[in-house]
PDB file of N, CA and C in Angstrom:
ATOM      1  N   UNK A   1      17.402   2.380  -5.735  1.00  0.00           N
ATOM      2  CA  UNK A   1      15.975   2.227  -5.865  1.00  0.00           C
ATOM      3  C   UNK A   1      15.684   1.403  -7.122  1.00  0.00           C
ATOM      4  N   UNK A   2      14.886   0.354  -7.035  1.00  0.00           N
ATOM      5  CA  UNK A   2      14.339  -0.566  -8.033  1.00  0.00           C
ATOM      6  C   UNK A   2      13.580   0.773  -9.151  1.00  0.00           C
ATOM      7  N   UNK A   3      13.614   0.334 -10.722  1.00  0.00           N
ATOM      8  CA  UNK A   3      12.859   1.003 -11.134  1.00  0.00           C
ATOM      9  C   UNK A   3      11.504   0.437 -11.260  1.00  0.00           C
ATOM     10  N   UNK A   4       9.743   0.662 -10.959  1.00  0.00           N
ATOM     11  CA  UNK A   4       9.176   0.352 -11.173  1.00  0.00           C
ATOM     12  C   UNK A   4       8.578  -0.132 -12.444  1.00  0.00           C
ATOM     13  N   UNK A   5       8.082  -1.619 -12.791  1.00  0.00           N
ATOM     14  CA  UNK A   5       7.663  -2.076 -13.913  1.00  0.00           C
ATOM     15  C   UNK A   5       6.353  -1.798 -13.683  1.00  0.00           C
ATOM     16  N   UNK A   6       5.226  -1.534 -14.613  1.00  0.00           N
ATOM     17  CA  UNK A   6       4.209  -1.500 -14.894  1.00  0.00           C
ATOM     18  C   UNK A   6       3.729  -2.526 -15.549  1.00  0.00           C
ATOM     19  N   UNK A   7       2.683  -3.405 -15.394  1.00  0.00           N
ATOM     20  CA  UNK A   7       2.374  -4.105 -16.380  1.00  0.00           C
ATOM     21  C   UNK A   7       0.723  -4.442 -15.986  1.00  0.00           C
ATOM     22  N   UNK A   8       0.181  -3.920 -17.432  1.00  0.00           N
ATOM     23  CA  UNK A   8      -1.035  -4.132 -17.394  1.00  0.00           C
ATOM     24  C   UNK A   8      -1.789  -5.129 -19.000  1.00  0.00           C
ATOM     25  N   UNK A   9      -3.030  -5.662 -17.923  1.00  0.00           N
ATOM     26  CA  UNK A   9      -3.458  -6.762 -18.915  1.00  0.00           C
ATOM     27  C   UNK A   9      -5.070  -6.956 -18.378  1.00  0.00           C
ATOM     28  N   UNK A  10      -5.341  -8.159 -19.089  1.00  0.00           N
ATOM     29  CA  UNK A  10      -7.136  -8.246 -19.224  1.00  0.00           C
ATOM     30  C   UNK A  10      -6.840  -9.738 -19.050  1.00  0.00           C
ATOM     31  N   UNK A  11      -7.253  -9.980 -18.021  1.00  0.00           N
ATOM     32  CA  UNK A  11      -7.658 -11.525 -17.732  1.00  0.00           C
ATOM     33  C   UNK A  11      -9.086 -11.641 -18.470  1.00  0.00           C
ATOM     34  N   UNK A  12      -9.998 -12.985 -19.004  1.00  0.00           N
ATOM     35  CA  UNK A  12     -10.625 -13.315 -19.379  1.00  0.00           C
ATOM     36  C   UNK A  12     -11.339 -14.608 -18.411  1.00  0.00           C
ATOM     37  N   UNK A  13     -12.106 -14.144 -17.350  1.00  0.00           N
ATOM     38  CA  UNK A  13     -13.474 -15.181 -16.617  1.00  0.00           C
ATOM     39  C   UNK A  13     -13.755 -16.474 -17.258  1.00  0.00           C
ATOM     40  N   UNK A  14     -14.380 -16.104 -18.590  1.00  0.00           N
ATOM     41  CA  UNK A  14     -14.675 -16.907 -18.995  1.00  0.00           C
ATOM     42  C   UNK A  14     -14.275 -17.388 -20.723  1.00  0.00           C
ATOM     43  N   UNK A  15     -14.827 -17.730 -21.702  1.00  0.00           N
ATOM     44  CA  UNK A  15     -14.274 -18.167 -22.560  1.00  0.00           C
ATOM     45  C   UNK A  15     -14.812 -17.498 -23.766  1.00  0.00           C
ATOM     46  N   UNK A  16     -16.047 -17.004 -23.253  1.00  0.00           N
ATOM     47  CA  UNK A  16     -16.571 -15.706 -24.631  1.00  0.00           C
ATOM     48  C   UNK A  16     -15.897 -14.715 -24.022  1.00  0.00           C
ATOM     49  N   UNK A  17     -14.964 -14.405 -22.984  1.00  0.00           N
ATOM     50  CA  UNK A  17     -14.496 -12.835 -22.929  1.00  0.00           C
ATOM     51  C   UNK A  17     -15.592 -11.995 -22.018  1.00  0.00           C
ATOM     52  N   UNK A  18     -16.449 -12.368 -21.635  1.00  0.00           N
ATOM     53  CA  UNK A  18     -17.426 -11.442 -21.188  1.00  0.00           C
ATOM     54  C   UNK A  18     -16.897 -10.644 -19.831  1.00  0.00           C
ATOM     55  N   UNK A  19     -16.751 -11.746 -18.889  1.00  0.00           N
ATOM     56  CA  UNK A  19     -16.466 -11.185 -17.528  1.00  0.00           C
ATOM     57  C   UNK A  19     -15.180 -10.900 -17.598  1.00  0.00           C
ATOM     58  N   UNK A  20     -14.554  -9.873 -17.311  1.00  0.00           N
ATOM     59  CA  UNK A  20     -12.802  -9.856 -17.016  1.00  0.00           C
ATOM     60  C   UNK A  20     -12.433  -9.007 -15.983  1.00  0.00           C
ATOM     61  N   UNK A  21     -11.266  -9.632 -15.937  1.00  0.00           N
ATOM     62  CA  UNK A  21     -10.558  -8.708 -14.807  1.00  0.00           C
ATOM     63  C   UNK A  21      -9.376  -7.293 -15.384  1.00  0.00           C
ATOM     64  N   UNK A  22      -9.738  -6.556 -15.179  1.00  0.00           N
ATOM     65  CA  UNK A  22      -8.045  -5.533 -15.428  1.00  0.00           C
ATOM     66  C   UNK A  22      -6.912  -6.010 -14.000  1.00  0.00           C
ATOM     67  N   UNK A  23      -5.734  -6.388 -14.658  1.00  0.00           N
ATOM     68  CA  UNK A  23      -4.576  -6.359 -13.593  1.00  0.00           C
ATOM     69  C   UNK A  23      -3.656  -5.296 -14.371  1.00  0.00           C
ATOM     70  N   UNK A  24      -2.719  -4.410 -12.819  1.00  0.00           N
ATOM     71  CA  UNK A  24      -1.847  -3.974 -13.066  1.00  0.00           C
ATOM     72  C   UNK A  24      -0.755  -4.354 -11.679  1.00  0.00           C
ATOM     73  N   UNK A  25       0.094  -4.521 -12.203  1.00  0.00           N
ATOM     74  CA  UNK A  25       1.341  -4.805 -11.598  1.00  0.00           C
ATOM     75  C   UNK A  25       2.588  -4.275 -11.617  1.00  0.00           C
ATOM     76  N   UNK A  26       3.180  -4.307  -9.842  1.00  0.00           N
ATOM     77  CA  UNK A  26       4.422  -3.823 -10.231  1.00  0.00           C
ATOM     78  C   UNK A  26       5.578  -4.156  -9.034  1.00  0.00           C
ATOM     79  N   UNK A  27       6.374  -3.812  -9.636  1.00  0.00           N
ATOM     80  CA  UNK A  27       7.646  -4.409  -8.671  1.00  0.00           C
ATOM     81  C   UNK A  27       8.573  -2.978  -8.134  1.00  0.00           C
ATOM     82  N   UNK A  28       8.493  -2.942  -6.427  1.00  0.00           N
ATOM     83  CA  UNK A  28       9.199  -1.826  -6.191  1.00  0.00           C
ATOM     84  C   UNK A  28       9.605  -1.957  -4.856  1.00  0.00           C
ATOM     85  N   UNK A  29      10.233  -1.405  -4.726  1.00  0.00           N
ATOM     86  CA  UNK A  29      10.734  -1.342  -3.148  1.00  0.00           C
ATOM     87  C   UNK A  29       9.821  -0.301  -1.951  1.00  0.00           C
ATOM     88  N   UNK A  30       9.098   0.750  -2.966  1.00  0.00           N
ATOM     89  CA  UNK A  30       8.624   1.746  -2.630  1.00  0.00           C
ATOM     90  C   UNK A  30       6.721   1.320  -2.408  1.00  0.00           C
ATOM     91  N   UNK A  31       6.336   1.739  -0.997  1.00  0.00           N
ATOM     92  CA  UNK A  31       5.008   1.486  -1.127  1.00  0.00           C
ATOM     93  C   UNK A  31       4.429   2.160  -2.090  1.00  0.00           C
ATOM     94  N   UNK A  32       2.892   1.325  -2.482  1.00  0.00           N
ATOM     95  CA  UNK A  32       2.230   1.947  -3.644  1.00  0.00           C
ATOM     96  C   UNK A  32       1.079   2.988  -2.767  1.00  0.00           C
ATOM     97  N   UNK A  33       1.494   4.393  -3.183  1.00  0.00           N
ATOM     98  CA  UNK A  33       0.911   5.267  -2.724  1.00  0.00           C
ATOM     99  C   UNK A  33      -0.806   5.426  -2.875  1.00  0.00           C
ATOM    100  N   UNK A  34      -1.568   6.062  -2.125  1.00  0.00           N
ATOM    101  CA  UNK A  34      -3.326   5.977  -2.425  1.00  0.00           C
ATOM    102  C   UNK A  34      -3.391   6.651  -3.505  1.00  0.00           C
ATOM    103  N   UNK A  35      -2.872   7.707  -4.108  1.00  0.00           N
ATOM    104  CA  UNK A  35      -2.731   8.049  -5.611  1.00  0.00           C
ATOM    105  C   UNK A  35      -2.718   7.043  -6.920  1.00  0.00           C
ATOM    106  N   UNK A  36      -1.619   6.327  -6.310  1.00  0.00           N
ATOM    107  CA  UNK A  36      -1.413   5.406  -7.622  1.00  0.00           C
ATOM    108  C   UNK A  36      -2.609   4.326  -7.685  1.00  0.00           C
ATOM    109  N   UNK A  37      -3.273   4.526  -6.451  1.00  0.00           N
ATOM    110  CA  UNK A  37      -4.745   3.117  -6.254  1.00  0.00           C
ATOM    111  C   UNK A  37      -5.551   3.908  -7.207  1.00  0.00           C
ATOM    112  N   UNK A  38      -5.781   5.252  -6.645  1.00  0.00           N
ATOM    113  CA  UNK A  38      -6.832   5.524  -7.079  1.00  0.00           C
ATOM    114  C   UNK A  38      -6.659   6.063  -8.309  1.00  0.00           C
ATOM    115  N   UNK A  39      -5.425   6.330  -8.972  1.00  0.00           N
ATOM    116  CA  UNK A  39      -5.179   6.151 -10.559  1.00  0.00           C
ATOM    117  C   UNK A  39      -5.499   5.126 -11.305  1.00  0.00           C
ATOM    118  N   UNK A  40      -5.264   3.865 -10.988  1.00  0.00           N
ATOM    119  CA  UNK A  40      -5.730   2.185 -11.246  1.00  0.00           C
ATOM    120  C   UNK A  40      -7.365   2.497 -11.304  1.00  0.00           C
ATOM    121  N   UNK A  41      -8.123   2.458 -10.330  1.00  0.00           N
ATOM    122  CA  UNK A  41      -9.324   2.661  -9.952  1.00  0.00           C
ATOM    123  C   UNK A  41     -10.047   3.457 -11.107  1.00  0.00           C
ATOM    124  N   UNK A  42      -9.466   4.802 -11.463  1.00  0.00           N
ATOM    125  CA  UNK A  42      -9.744   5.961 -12.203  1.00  0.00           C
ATOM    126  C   UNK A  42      -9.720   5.138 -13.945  1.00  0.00           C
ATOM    127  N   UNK A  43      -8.822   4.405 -14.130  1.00  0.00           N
ATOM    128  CA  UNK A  43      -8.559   3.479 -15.498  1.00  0.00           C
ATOM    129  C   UNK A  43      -9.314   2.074 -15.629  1.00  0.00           C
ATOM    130  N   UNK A  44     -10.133   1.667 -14.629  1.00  0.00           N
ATOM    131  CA  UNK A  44     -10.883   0.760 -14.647  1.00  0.00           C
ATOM    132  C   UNK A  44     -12.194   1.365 -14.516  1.00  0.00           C
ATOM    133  N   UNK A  45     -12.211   2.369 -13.843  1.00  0.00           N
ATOM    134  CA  UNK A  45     -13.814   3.494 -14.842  1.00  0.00           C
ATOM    135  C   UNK A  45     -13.789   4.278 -15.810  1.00  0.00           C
ATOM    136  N   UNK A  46     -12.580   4.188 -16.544  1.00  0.00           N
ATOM    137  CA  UNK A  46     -12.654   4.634 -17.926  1.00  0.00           C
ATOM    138  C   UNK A  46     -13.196   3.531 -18.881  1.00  0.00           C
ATOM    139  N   UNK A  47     -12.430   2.222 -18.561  1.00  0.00           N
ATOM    140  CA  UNK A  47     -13.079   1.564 -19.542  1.00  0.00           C
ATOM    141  C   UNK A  47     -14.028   0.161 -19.054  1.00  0.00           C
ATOM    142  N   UNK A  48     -15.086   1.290 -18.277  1.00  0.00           N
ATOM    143  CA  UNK A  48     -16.174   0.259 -17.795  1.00  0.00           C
ATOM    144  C   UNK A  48     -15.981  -1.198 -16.978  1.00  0.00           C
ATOM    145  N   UNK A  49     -14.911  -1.312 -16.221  1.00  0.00           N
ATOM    146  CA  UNK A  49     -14.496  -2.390 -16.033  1.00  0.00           C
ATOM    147  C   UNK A  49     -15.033  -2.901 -14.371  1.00  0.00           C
ATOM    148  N   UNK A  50     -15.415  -4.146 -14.547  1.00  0.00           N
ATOM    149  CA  UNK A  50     -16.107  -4.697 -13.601  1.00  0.00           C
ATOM    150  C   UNK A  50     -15.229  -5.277 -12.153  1.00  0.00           C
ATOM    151  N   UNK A  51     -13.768  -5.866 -12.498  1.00  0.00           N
ATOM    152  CA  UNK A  51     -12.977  -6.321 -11.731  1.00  0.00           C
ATOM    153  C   UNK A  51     -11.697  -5.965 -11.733  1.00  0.00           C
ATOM    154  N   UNK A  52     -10.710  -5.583 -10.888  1.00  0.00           N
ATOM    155  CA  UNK A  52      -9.495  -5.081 -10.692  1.00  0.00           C
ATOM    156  C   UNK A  52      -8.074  -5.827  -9.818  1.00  0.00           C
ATOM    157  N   UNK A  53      -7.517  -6.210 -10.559  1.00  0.00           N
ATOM    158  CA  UNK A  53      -6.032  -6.922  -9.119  1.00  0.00           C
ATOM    159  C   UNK A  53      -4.994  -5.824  -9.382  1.00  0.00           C
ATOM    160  N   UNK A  54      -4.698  -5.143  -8.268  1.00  0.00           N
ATOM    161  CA  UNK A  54      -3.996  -4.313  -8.433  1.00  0.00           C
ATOM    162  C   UNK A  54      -2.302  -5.545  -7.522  1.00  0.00           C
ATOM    163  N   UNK A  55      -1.500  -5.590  -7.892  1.00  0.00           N
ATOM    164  CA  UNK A  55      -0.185  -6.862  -7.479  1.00  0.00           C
ATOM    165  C   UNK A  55       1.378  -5.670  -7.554  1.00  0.00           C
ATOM    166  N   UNK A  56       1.636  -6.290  -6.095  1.00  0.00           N
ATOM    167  CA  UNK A  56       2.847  -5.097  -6.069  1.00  0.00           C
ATOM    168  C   UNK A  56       4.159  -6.043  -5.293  1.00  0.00           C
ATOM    169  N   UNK A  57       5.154  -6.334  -5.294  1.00  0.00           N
ATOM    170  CA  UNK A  57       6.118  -7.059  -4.547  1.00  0.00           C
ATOM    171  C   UNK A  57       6.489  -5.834  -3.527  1.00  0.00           C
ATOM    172  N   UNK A  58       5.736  -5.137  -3.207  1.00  0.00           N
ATOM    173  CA  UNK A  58       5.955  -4.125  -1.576  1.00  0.00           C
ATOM    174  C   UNK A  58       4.973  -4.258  -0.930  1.00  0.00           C
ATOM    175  N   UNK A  59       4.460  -3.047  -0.709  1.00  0.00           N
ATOM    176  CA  UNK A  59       2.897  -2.665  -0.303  1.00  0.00           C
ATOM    177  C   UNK A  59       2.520  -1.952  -0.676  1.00  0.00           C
ATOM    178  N   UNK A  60       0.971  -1.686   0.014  1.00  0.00           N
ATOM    179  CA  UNK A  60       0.170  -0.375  -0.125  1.00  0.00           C
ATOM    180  C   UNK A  60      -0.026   0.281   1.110  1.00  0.00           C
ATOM    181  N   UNK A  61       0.237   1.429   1.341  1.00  0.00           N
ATOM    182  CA  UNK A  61       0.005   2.759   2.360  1.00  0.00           C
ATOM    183  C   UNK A  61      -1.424   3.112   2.150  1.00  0.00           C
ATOM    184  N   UNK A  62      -2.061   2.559   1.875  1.00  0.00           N
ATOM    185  CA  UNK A  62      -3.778   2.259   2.825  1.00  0.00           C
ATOM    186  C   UNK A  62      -4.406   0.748   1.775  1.00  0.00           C
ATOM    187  N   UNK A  63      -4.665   0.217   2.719  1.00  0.00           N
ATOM    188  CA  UNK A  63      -5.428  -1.177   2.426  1.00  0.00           C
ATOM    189  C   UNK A  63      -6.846  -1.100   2.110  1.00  0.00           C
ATOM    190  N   UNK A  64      -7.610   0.050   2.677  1.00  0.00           N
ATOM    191  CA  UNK A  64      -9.202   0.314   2.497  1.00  0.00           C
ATOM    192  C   UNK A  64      -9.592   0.221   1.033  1.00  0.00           C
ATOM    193  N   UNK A  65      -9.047   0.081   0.251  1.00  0.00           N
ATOM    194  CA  UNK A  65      -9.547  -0.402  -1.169  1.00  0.00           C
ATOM    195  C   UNK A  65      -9.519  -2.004  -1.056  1.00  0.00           C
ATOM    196  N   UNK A  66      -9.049  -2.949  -0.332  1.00  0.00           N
ATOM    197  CA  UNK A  66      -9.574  -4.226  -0.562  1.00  0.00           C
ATOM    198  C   UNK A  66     -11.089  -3.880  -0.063  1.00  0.00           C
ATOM    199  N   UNK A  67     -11.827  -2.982   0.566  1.00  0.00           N
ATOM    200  CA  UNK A  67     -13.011  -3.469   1.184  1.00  0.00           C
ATOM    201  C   UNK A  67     -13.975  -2.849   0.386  1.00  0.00           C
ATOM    202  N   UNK A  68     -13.425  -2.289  -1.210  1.00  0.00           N
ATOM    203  CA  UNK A  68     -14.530  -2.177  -2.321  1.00  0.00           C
ATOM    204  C   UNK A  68     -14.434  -3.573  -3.343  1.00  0.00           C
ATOM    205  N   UNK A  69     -15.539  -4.302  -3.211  1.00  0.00           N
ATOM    206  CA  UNK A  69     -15.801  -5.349  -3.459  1.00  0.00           C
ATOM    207  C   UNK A  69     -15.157  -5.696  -4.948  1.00  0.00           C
ATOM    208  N   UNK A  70     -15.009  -5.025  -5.927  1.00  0.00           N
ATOM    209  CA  UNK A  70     -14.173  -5.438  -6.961  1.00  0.00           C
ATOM    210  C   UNK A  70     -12.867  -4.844  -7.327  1.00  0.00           C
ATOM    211  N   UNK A  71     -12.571  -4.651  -6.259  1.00  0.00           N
ATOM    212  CA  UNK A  71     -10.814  -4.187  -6.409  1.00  0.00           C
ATOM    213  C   UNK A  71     -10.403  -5.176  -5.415  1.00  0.00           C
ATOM    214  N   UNK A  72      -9.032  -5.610  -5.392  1.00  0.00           N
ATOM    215  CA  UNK A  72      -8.281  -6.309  -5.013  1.00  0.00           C
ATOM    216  C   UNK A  72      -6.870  -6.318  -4.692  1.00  0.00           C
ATOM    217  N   UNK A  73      -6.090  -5.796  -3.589  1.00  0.00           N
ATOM    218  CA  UNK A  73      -4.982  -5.319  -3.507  1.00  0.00           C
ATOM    219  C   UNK A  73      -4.343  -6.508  -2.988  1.00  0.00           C
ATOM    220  N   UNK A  74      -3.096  -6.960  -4.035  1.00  0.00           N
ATOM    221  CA  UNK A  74      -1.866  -7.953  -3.120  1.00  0.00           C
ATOM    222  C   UNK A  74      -0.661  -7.302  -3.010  1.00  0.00           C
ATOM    223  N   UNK A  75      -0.513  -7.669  -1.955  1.00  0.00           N
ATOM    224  CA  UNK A  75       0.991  -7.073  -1.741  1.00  0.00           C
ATOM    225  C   UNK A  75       2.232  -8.142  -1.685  1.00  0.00           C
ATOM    226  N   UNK A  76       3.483  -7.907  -1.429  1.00  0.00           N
ATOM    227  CA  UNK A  76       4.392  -8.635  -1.854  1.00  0.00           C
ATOM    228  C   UNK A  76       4.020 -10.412  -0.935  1.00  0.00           C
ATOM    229  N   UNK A  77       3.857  -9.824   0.603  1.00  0.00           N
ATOM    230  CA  UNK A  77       4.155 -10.877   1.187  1.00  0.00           C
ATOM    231  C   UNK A  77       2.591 -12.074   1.060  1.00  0.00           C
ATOM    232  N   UNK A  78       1.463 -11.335   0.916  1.00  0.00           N
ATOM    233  CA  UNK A  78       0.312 -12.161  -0.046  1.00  0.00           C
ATOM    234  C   UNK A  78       0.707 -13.042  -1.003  1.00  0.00           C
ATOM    235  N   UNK A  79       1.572 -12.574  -2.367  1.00  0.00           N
ATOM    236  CA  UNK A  79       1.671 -12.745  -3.338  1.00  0.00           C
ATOM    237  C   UNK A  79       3.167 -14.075  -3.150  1.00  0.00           C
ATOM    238  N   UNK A  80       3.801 -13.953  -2.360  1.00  0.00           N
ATOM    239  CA  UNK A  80       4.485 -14.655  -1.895  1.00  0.00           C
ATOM    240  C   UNK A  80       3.790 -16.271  -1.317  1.00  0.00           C
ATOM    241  N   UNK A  81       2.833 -15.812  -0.537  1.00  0.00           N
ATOM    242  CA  UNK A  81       2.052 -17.037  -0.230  1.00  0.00           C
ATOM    243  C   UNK A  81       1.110 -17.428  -1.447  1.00  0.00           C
ATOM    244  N   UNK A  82       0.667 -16.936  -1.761  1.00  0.00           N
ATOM    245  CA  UNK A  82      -0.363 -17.307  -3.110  1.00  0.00           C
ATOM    246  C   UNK A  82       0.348 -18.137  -4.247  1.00  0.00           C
ATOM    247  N   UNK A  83       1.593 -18.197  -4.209  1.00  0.00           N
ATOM    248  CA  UNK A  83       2.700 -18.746  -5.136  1.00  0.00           C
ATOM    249  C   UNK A  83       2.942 -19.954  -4.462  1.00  0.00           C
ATOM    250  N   UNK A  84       3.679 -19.795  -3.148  1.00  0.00           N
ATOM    251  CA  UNK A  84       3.642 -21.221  -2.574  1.00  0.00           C
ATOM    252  C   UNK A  84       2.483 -22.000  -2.405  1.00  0.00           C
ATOM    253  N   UNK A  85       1.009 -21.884  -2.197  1.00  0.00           N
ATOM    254  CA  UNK A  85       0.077 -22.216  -2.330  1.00  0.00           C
ATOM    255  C   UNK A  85      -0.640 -22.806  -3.717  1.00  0.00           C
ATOM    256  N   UNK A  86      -0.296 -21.921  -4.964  1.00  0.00           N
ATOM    257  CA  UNK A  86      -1.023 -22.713  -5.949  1.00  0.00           C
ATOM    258  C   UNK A  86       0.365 -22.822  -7.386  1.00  0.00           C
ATOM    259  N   UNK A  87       1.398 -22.674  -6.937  1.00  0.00           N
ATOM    260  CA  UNK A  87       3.066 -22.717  -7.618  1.00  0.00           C
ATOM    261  C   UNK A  87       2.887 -21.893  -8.488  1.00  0.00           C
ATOM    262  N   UNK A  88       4.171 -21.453  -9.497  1.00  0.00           N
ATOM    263  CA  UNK A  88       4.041 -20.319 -10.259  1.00  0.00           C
ATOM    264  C   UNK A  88       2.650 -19.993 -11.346  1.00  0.00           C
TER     265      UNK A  88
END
């Protein structure tokens, strides 16, 4: 079993910082469970946060969080095309 990396950060919209995104990411073999979404979810209403990419090289075992308008779930084979599409 891969060990999962975590990695979290603050994209910046624009150039005063105002709008941002929280990303967390991770690399696993193991789908990302609705727990661990809604742990992400739970840390982007702690600190007031407007936008979310949650990025996993597996999947997610429920997708119904892409259809809350500022969360954003990619999964491996997305993230795969999104690379060939705009390169690393």
């Amino acid at each position: 079993m891969i060990k999962k990396i975590i990695v979290e950060g603050v994209i910046n919209e624009d150039i005063l910082g105002f709008r941002k995104i929280y990303l967390q990411a991770r690399q696993s073999r193991d789908m990302i469970s609705k727990i661990e979404v809604e742990d992400f979810i739970k840390k982007l209403n702690d600190c007031n946060a407007e936008n979310g990419v949650f990025i996993t090289t597996s999947d997610f075992e429920n997708k119904k969080y892409n259809e809350i308008k500022n969360i954003r779930l990619i999964n491996g084979v997305e993230l795969i095309n999104l690379i060939s599409e705009y390169g690393t």
